[in-house]
Protein backbone atom coordinates (compact mmCIF):
# COMPACT_ATOMS: atom_id res chain seq x y z
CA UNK A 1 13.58 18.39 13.61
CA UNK A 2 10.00 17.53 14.58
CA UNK A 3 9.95 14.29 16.36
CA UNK A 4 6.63 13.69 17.03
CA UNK A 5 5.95 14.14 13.04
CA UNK A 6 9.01 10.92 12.66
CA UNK A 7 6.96 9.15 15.39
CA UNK A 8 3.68 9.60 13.25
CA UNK A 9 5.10 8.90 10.63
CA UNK A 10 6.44 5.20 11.40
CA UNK A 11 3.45 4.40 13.03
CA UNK A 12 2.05 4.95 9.70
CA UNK A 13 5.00 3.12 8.24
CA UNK A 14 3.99 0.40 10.65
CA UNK A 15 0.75 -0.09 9.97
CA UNK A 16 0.87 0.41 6.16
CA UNK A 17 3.69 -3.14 6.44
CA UNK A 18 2.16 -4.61 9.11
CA UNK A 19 -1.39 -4.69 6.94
CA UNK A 20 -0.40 -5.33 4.13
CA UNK A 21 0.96 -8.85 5.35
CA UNK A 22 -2.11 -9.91 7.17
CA UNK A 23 -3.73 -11.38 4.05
CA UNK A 24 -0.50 -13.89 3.11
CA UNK A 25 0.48 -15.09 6.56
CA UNK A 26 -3.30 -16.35 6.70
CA UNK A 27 -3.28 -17.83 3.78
CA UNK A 28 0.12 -19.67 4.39
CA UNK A 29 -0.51 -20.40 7.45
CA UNK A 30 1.34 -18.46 9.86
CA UNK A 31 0.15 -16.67 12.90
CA UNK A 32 -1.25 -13.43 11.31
CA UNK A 33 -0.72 -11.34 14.73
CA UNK A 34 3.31 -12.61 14.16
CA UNK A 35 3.23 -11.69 10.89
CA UNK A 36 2.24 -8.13 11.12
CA UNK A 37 4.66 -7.81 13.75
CA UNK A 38 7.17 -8.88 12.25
CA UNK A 39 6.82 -6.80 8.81
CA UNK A 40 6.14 -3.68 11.08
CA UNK A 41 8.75 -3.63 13.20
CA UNK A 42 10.86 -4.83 9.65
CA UNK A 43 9.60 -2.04 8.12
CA UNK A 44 10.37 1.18 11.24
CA UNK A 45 13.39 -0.94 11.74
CA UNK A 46 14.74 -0.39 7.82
CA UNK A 47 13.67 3.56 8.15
CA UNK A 48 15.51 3.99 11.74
CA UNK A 49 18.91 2.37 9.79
CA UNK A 50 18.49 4.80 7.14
CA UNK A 51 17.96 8.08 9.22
CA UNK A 52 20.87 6.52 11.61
CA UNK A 53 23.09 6.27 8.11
CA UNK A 54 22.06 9.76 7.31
CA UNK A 55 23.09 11.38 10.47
CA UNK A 56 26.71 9.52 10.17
CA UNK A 57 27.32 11.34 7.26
CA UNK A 58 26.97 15.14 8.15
CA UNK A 59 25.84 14.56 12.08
CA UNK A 60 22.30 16.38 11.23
CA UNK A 61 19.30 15.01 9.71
CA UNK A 62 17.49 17.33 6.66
CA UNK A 63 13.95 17.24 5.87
CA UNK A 64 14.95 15.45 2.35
CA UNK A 65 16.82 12.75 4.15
CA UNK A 66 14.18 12.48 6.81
CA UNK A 67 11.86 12.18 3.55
CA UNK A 68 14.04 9.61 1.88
CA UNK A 69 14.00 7.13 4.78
CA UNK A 70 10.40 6.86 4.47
CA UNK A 71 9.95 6.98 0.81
CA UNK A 72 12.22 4.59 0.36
CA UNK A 73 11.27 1.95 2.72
CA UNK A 74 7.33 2.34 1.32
CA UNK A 75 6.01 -1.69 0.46
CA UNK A 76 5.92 -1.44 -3.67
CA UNK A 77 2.57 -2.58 -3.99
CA UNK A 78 1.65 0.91 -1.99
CA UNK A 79 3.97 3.57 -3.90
């Protein structure tokens, strides 16, 4: 398992949420560094819960379900 791919990976996770969220907290009036924040860390958070659910059910992580987390947890305006 390549970790530092995972790592890069959720940063980009990060980023991709935490952007995307920038535009509505200004415009409804919430702290736009608090908003990113939040829907980045929201965002690794729901990909960590899915690897963790992965690895309970064999006790090793595959490259598909590794895949999976982070397809799966892509904002649907970006897919």
């Amino acid at each position: 398992m390549n970790y530092l791919k995972i790592a890069k990976r959720m940063l980009a996770l990060f980023l991709v949420t935490a952007l995307s969220t920038v535009g509505v907290g200004a415009a409804i009036g919430i702290d736009v560094v608090q908003a990113a924040l939040l829907a980045g860390i929201m965002g690794i958070a729901n990909v960590v819960e899915d690897l963790a659910r992965g690895y309970l059910n064999d006790g090793k992580l595959t490259n598909e379900e590794i895949d999976m987390a982070f397809v799966d947890n892509i904002p649907a305006e970006k897919k």
